[in-house]
PDB file of N, CA and C in Angstrom:
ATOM      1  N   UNK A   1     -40.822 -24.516  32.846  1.00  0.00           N
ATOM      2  CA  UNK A   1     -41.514 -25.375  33.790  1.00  0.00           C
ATOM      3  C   UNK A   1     -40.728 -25.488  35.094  1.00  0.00           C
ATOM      4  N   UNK A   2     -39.339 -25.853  35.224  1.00  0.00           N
ATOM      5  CA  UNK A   2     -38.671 -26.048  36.134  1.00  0.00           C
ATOM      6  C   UNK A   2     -38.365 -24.496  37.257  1.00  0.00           C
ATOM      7  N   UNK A   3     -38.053 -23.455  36.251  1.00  0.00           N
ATOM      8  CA  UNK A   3     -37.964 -22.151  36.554  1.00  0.00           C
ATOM      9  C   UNK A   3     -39.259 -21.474  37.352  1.00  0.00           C
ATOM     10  N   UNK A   4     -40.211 -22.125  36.831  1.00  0.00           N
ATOM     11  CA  UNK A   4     -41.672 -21.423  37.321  1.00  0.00           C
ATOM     12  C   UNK A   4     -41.757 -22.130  38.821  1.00  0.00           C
ATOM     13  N   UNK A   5     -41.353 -23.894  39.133  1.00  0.00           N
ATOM     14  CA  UNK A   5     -41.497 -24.315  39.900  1.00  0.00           C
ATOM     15  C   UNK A   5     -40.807 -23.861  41.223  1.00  0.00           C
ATOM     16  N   UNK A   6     -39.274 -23.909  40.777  1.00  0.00           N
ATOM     17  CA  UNK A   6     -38.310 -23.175  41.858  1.00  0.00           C
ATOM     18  C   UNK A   6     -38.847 -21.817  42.327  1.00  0.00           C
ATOM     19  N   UNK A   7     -39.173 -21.009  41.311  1.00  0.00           N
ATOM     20  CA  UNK A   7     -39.897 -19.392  41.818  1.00  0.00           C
ATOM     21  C   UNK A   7     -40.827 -19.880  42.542  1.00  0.00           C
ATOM     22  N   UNK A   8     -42.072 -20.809  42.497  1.00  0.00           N
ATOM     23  CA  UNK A   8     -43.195 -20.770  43.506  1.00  0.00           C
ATOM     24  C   UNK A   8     -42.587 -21.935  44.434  1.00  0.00           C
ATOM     25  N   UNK A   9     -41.632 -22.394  44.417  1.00  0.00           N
ATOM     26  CA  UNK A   9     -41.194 -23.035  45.856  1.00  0.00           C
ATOM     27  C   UNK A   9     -40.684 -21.473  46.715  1.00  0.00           C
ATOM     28  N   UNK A  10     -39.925 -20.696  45.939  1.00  0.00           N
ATOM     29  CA  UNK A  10     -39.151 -19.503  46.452  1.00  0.00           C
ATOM     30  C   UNK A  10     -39.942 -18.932  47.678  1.00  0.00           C
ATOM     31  N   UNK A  11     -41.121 -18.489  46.711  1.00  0.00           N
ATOM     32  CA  UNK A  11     -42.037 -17.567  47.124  1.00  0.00           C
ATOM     33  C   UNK A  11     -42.809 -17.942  48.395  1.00  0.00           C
ATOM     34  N   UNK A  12     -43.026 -19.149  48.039  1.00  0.00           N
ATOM     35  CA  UNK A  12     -43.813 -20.024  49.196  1.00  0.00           C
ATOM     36  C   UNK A  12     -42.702 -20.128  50.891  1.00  0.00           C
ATOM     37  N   UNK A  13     -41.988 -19.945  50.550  1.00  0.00           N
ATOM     38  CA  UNK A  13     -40.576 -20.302  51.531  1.00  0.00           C
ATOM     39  C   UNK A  13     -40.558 -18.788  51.904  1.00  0.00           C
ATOM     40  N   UNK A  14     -40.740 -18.182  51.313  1.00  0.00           N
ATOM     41  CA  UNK A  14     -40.065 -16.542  51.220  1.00  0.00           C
ATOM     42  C   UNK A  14     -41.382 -15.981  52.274  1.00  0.00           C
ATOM     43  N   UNK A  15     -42.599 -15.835  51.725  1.00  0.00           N
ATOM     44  CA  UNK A  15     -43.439 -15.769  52.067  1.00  0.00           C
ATOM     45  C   UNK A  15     -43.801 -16.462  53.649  1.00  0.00           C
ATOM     46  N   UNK A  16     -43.426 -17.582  53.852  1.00  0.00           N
ATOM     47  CA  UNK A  16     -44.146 -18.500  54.820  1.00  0.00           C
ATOM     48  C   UNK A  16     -42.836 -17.601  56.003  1.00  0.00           C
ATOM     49  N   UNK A  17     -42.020 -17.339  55.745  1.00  0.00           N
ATOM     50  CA  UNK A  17     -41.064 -17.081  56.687  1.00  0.00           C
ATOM     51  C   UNK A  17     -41.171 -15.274  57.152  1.00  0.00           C
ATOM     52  N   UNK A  18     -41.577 -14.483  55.904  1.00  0.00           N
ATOM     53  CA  UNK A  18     -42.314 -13.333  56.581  1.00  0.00           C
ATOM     54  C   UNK A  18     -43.445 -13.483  57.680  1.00  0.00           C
ATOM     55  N   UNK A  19     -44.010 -13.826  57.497  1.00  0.00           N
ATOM     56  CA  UNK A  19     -44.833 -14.233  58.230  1.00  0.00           C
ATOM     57  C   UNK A  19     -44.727 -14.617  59.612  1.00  0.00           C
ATOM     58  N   UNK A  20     -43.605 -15.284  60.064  1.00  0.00           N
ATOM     59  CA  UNK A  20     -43.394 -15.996  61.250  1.00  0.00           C
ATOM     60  C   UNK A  20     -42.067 -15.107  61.850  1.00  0.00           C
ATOM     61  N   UNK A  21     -42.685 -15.090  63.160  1.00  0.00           N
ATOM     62  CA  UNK A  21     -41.960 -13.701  64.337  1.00  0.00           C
ATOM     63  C   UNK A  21     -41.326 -14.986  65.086  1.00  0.00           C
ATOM     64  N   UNK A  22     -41.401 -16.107  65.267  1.00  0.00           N
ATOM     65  CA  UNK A  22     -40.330 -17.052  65.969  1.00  0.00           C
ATOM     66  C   UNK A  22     -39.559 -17.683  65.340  1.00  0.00           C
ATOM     67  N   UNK A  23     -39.492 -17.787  63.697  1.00  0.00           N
ATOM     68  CA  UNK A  23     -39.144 -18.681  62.150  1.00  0.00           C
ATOM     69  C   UNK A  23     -37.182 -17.612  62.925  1.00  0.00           C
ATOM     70  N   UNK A  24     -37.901 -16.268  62.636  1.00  0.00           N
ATOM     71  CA  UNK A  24     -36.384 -15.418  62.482  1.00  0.00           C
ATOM     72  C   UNK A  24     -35.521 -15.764  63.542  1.00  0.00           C
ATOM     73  N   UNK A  25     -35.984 -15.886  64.539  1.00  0.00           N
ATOM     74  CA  UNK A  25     -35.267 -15.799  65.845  1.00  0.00           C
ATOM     75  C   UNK A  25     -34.579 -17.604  65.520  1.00  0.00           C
ATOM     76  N   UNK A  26     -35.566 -18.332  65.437  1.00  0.00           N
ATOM     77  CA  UNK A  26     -34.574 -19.813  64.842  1.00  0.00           C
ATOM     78  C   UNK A  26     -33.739 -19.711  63.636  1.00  0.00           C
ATOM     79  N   UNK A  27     -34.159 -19.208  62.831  1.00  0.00           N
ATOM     80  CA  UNK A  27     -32.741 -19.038  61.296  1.00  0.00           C
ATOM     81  C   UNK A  27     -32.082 -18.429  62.116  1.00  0.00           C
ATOM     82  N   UNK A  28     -31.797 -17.200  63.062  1.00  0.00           N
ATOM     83  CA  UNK A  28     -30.212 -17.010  63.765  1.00  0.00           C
ATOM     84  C   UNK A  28     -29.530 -17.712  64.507  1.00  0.00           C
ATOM     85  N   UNK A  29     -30.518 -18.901  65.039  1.00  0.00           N
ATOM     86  CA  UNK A  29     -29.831 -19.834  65.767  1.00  0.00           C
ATOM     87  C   UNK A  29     -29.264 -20.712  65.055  1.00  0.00           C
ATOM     88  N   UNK A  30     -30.081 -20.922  63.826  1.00  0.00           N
ATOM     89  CA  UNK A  30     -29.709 -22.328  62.996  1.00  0.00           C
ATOM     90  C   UNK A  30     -28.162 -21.631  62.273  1.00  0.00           C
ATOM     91  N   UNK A  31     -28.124 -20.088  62.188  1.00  0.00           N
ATOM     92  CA  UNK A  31     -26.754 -19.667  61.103  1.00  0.00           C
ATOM     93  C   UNK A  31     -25.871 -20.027  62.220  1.00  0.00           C
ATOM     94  N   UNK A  32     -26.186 -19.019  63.738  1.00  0.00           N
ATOM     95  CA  UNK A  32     -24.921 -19.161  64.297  1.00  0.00           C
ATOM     96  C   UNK A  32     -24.496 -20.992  64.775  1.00  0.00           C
ATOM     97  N   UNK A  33     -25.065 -21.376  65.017  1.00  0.00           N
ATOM     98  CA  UNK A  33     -24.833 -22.717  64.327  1.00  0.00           C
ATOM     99  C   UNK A  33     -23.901 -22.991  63.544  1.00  0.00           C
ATOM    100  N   UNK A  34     -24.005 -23.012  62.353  1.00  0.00           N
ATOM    101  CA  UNK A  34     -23.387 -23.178  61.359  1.00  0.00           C
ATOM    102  C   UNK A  34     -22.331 -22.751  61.166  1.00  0.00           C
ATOM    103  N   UNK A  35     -22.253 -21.574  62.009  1.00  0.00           N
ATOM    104  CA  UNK A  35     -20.919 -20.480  62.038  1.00  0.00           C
ATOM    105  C   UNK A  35     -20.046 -21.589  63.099  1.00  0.00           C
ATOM    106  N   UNK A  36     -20.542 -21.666  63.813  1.00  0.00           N
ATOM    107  CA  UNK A  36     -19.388 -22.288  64.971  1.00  0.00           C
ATOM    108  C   UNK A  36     -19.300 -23.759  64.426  1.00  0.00           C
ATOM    109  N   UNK A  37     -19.781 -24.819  64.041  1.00  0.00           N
ATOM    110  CA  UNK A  37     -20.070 -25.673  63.542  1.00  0.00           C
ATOM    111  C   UNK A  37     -18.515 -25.649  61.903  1.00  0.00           C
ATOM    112  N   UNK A  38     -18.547 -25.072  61.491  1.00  0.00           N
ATOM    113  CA  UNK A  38     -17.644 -24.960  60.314  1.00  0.00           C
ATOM    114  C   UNK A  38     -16.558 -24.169  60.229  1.00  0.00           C
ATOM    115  N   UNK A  39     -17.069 -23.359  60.902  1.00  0.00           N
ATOM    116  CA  UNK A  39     -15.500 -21.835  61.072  1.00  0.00           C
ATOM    117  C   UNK A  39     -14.532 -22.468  62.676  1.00  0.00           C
ATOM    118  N   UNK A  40     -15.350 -22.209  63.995  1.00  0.00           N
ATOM    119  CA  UNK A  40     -14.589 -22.334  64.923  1.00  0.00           C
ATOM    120  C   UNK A  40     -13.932 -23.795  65.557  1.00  0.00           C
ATOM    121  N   UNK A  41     -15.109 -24.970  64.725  1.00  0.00           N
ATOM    122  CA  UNK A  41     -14.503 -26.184  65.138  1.00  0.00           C
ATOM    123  C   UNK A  41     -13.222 -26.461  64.369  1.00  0.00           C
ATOM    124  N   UNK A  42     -13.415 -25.799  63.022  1.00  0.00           N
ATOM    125  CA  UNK A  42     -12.160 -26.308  62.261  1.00  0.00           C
ATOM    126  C   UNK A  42     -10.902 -25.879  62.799  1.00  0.00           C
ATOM    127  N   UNK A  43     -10.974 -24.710  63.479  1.00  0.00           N
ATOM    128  CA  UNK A  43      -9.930 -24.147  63.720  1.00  0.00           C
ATOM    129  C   UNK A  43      -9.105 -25.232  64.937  1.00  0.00           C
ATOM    130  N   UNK A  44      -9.669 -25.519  65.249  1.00  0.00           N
ATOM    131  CA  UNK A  44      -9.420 -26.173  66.665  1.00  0.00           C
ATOM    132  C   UNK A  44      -9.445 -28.094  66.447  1.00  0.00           C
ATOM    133  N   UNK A  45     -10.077 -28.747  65.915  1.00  0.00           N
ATOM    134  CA  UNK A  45      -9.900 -30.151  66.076  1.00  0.00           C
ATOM    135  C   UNK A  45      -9.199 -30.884  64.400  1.00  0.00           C
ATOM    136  N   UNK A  46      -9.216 -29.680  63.478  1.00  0.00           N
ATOM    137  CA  UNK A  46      -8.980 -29.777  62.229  1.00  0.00           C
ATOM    138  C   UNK A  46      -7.878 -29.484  61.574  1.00  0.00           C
ATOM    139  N   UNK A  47      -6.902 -29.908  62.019  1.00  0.00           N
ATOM    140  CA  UNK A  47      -5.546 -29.268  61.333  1.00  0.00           C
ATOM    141  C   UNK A  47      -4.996 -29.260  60.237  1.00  0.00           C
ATOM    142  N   UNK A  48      -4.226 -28.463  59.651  1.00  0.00           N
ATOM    143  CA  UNK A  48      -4.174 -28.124  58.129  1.00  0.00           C
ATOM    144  C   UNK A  48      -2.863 -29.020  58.382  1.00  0.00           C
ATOM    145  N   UNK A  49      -3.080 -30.386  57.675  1.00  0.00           N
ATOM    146  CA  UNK A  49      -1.648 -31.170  56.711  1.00  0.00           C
ATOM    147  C   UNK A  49      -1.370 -30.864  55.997  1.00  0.00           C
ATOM    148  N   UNK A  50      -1.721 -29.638  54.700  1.00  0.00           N
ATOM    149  CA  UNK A  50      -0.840 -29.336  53.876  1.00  0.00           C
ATOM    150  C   UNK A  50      -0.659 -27.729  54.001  1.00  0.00           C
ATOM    151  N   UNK A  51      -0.566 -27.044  55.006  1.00  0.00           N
ATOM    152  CA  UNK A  51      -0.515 -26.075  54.854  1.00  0.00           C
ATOM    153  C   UNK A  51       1.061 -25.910  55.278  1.00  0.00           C
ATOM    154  N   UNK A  52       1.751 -24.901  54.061  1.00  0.00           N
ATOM    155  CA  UNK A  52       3.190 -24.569  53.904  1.00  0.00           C
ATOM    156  C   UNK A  52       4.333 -25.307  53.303  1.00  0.00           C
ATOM    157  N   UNK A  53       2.980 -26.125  52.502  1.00  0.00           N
ATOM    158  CA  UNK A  53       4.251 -27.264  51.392  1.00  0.00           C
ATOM    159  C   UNK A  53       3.951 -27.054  50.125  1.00  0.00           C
ATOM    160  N   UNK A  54       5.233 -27.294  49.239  1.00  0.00           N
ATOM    161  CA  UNK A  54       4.843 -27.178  48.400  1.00  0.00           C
ATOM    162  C   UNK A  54       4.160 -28.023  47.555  1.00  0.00           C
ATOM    163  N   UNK A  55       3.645 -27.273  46.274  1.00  0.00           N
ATOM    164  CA  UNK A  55       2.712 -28.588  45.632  1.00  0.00           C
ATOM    165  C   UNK A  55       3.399 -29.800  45.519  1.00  0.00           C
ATOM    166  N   UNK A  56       4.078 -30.539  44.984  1.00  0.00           N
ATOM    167  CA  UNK A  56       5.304 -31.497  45.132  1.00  0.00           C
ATOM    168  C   UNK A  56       5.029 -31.907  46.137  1.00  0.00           C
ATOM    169  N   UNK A  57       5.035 -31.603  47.323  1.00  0.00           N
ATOM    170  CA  UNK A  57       5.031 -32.244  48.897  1.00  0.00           C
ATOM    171  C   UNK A  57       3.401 -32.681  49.131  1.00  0.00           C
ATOM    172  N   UNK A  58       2.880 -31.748  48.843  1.00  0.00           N
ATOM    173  CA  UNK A  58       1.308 -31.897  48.883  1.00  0.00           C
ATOM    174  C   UNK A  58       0.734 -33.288  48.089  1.00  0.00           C
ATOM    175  N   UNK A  59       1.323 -33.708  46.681  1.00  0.00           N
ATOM    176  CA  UNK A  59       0.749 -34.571  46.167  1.00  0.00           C
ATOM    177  C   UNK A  59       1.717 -36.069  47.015  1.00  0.00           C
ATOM    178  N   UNK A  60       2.768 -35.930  46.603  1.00  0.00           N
ATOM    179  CA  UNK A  60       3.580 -36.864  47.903  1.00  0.00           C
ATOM    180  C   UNK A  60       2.554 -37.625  48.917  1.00  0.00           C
ATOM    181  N   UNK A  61       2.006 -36.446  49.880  1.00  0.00           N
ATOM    182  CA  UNK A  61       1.153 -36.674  51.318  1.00  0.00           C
ATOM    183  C   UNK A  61       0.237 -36.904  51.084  1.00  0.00           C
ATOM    184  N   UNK A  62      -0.586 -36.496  49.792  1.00  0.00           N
ATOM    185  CA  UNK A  62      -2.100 -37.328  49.342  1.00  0.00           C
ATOM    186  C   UNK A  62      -1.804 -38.373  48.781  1.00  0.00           C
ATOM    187  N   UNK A  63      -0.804 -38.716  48.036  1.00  0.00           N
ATOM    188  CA  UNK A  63      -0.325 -39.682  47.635  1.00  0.00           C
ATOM    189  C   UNK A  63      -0.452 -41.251  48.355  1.00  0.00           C
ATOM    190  N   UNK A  64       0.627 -40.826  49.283  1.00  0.00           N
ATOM    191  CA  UNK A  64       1.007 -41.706  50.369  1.00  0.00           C
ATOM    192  C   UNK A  64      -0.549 -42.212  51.024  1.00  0.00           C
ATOM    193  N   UNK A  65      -1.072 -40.540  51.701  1.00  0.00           N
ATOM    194  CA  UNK A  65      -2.178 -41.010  52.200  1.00  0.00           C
ATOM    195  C   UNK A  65      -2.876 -42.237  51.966  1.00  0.00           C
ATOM    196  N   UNK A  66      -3.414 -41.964  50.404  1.00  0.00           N
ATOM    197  CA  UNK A  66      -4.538 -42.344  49.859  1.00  0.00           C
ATOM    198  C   UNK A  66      -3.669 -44.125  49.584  1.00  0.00           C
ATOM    199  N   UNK A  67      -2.794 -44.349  49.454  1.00  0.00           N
ATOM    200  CA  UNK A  67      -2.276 -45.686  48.970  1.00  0.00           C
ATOM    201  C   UNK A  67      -2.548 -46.347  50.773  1.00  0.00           C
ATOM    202  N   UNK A  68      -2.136 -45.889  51.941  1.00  0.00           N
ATOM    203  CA  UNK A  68      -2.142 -46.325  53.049  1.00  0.00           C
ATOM    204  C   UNK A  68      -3.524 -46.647  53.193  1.00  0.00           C
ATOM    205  N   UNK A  69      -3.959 -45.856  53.449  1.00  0.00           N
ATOM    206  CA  UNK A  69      -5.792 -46.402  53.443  1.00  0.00           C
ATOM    207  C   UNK A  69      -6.192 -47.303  52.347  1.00  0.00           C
ATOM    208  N   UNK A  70      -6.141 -47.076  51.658  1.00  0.00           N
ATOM    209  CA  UNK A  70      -6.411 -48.331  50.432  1.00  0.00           C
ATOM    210  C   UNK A  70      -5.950 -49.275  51.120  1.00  0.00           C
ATOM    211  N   UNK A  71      -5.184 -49.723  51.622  1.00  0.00           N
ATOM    212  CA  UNK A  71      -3.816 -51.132  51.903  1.00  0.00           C
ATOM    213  C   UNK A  71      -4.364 -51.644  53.171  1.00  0.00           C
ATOM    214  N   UNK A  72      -5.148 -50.751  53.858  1.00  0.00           N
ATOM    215  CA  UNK A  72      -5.232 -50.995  55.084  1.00  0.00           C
ATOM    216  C   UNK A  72      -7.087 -51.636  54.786  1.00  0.00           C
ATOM    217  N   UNK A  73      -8.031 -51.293  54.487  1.00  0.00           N
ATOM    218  CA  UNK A  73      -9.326 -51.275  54.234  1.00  0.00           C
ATOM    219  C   UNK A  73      -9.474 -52.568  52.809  1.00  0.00           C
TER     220      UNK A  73
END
């Protein structure tokens, strides 16, 4: 029942989007989107706090983290 449903949601989605000559041109906008949105912002406003410690140090800094925010909130 559930299997049959997901396939004719599929199809219906699958289908409705062959169909449409402006649908494609928006799914590349909506990926590259997504691309810059998750790949290039991270790089840039997202900095890695645990990158080059070891595990030991890593739980330490979540550690700490997570007790500071608690204390504070």
């Amino acid at each position: 029942m559930l299997k049959r449903a997901v396939r004719d949601i599929w199809r219906f989605y699958r289908d409705g989007f062959r169909s449409m000559t402006l649908g494609k041109t928006l799914w590349a906008l909506i990926l590259i989107k997504l691309f810059i949105l998750f790949f290039v912002l991270k790089l840039f406003f997202f900095p890695s706090f645990l990158g080059g410690k070891s595990d030991a140090e890593k739980g330490r800094y979540v550690g700490t983290e997570l007790v500071g925010r608690g204390i504070h909130h």
